[in-house]
N, C-alpha and C. Protein backbone atom coordinates (compact mmCIF):
# COMPACT_ATOMS: atom_id res chain seq x y z
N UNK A 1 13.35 -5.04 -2.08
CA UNK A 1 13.22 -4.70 -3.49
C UNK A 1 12.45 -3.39 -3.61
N UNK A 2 12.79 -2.78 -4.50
CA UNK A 2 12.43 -1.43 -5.00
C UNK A 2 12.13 -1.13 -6.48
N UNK A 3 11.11 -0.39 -6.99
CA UNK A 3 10.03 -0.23 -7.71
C UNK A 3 11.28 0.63 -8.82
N UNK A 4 11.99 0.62 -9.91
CA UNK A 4 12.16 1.85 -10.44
C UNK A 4 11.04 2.24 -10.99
N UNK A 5 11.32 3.70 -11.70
CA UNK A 5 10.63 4.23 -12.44
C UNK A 5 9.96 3.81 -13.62
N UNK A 6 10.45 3.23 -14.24
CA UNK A 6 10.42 2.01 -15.63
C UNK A 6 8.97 1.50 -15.01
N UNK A 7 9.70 0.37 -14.11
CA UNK A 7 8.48 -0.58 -13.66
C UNK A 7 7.18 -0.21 -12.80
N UNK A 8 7.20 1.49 -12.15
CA UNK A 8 6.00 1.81 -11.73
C UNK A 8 5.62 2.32 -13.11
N UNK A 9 6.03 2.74 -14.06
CA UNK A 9 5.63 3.26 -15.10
C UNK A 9 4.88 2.35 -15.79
N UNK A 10 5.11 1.41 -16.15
CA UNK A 10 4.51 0.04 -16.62
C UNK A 10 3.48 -0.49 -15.86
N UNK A 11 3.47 -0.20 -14.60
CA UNK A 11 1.91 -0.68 -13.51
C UNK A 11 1.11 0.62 -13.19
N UNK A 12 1.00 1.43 -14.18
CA UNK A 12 0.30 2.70 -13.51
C UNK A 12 -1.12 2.43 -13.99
N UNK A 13 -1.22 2.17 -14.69
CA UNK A 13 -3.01 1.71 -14.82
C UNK A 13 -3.22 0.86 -14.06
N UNK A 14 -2.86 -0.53 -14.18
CA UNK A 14 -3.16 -1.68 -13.55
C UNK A 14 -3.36 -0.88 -12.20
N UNK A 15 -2.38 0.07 -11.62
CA UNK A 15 -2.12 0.18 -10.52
C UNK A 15 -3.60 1.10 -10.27
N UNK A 16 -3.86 1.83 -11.31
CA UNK A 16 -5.20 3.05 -11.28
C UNK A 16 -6.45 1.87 -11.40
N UNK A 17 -6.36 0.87 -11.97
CA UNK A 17 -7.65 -0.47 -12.03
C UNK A 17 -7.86 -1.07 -10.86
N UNK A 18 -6.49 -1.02 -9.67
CA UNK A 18 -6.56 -2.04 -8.85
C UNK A 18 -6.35 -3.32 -9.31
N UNK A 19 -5.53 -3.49 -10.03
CA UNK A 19 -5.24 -5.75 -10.38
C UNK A 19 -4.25 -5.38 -10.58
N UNK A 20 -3.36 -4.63 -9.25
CA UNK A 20 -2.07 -5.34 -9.10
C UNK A 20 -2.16 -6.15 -7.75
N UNK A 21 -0.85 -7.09 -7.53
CA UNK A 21 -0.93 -7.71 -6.20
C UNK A 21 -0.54 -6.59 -4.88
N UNK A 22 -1.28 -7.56 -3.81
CA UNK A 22 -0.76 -6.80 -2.71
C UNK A 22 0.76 -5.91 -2.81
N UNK A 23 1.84 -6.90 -3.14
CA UNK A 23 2.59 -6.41 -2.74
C UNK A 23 3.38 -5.69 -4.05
N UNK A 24 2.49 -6.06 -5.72
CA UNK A 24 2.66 -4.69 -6.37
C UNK A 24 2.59 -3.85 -5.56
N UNK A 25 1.09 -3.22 -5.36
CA UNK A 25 0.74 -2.24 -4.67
C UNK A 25 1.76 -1.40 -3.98
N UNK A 26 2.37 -2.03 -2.89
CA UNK A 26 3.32 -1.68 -2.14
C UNK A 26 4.49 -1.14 -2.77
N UNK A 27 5.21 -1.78 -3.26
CA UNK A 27 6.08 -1.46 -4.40
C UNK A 27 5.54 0.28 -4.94
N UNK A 28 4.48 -0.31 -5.45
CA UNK A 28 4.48 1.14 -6.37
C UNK A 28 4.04 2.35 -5.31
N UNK A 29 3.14 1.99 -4.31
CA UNK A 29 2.81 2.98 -3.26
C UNK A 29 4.33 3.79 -2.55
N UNK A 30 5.31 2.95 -2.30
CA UNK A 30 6.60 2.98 -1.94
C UNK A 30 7.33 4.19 -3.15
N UNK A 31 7.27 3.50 -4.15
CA UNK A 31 7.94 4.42 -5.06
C UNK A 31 7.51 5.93 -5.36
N UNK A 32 6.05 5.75 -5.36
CA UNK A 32 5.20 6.93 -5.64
C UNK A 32 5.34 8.12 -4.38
N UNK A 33 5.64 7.49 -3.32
CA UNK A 33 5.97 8.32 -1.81
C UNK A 33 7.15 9.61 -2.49
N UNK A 34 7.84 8.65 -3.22
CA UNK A 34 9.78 8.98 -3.21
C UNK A 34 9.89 9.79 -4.32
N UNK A 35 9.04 9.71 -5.18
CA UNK A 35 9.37 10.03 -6.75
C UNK A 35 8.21 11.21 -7.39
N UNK A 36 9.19 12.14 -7.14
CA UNK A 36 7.70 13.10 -7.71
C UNK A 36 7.49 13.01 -9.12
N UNK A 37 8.72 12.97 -10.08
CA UNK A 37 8.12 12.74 -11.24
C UNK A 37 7.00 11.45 -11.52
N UNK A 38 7.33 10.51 -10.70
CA UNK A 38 6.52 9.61 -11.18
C UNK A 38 5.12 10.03 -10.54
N UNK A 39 5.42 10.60 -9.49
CA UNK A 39 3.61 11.28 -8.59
C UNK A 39 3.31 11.67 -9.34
N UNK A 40 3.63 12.59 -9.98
CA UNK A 40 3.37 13.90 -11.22
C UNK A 40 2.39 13.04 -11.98
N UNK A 41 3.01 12.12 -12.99
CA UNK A 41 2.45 11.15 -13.79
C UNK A 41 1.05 10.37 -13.43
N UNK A 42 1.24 10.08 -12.13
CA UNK A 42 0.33 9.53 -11.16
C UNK A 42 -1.02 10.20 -11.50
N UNK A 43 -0.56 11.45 -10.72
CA UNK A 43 -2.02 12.23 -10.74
C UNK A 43 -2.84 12.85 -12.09
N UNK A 44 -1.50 12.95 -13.18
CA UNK A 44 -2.45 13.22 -14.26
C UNK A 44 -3.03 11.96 -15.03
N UNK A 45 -2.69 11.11 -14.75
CA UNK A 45 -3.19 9.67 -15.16
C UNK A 45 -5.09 9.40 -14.29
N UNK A 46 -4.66 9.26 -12.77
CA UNK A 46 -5.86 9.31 -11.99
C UNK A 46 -6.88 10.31 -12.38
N UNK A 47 -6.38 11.98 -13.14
CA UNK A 47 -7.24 12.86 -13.31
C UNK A 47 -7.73 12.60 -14.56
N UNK A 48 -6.85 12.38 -15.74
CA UNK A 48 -7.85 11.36 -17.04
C UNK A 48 -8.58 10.10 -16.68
N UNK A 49 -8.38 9.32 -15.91
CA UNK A 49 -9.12 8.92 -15.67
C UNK A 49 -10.36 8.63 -14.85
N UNK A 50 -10.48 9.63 -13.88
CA UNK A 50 -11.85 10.52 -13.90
C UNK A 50 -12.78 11.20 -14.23
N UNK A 51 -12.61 12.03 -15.42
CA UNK A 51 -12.97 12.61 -16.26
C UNK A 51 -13.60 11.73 -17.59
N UNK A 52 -12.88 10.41 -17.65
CA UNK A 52 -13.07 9.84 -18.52
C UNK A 52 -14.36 8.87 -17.93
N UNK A 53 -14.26 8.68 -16.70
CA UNK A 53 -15.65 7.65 -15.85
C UNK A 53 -16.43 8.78 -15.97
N UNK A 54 -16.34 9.81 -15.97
CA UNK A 54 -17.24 11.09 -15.54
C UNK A 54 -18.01 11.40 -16.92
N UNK A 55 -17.36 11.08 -18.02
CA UNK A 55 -17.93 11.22 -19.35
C UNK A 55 -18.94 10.12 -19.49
N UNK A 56 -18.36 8.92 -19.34
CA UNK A 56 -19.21 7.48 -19.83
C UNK A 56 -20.52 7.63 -18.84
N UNK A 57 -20.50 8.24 -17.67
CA UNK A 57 -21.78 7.90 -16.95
C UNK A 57 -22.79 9.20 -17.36
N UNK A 58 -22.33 9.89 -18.05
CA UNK A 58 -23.24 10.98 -18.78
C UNK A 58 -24.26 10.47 -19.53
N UNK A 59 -25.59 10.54 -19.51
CA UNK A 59 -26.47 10.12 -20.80
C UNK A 59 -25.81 11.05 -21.99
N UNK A 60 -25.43 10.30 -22.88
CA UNK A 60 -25.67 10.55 -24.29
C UNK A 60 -26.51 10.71 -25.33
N UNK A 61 -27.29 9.67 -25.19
CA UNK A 61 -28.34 9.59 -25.77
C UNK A 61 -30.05 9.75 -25.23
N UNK A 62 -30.75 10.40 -26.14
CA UNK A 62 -32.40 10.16 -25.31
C UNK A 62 -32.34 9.10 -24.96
N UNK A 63 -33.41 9.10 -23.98
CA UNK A 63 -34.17 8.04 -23.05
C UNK A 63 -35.21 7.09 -24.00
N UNK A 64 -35.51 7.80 -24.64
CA UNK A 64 -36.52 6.33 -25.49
C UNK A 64 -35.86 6.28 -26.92
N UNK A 65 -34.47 6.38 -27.12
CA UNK A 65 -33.61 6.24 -28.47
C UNK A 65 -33.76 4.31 -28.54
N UNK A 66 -32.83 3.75 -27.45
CA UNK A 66 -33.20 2.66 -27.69
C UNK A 66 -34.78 1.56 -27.92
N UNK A 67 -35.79 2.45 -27.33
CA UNK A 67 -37.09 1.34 -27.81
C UNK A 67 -37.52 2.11 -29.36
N UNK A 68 -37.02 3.11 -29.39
CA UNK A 68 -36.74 3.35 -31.24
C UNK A 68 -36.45 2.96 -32.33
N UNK A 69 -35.03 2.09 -31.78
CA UNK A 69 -34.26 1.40 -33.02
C UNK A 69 -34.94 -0.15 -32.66
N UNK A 70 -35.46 -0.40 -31.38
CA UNK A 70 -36.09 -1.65 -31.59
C UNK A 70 -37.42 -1.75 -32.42
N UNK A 71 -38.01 -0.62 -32.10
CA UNK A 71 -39.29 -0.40 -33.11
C UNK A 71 -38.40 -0.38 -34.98
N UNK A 72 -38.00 0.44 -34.95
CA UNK A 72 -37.62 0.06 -36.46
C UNK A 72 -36.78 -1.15 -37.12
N UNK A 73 -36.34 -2.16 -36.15
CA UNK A 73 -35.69 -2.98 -36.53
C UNK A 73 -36.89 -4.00 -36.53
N UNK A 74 -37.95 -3.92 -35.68
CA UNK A 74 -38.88 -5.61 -35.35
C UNK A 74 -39.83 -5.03 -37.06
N UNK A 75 -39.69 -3.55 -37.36
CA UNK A 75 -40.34 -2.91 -38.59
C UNK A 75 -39.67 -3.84 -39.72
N UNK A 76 -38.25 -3.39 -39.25
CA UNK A 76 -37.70 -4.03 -40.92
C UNK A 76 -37.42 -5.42 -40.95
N UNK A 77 -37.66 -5.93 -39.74
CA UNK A 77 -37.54 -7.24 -40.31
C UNK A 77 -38.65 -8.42 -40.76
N UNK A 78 -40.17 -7.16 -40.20
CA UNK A 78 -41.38 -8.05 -40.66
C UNK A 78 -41.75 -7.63 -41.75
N UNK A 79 -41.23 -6.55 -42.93
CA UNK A 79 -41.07 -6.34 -44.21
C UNK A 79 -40.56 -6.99 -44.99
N UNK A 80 -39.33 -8.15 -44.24
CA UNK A 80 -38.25 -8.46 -44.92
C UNK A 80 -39.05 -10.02 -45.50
């Protein structure tokens, strides 16, 4: 059995998460060998989603933002 395009298309995350089965895997590793459009797809998928882990592990916020909003919340609720 062989992977079309359709159906690696449909496991390309799962496939970028890892929770496909072994022998998904294979399948789509197989197809992805053969198929440059679908490589193509591949790699700009893997590259958003690097960029996108690469964003979330960025601090966003100050370092003492959160004992901030706990200070003003234990505030407003012994007002309340």
């Amino acid at each position: 059995m062989k992977y079309t395009c359709n159906e690696t298309f449909e496991r390309l995350q799962d496939y970028l998460d890892r929770e496909l089965s072994e022998d998904e895997t294979r399948l789509v590793d197989e197809h992805l060998s053969g198929c440059g459009v679908c490589a193509e797809e591949y790699e700009f998928e893997a590259m958003v989603l690097r960029q996108v882990q690469c964003r979330v592990q960025e601090p966003i916020a100050p370092a003492d933002l959160f004992s901030k909003i706990q200070a003003s919340l234990a505030a407003e609720s012994s007002a309340a």
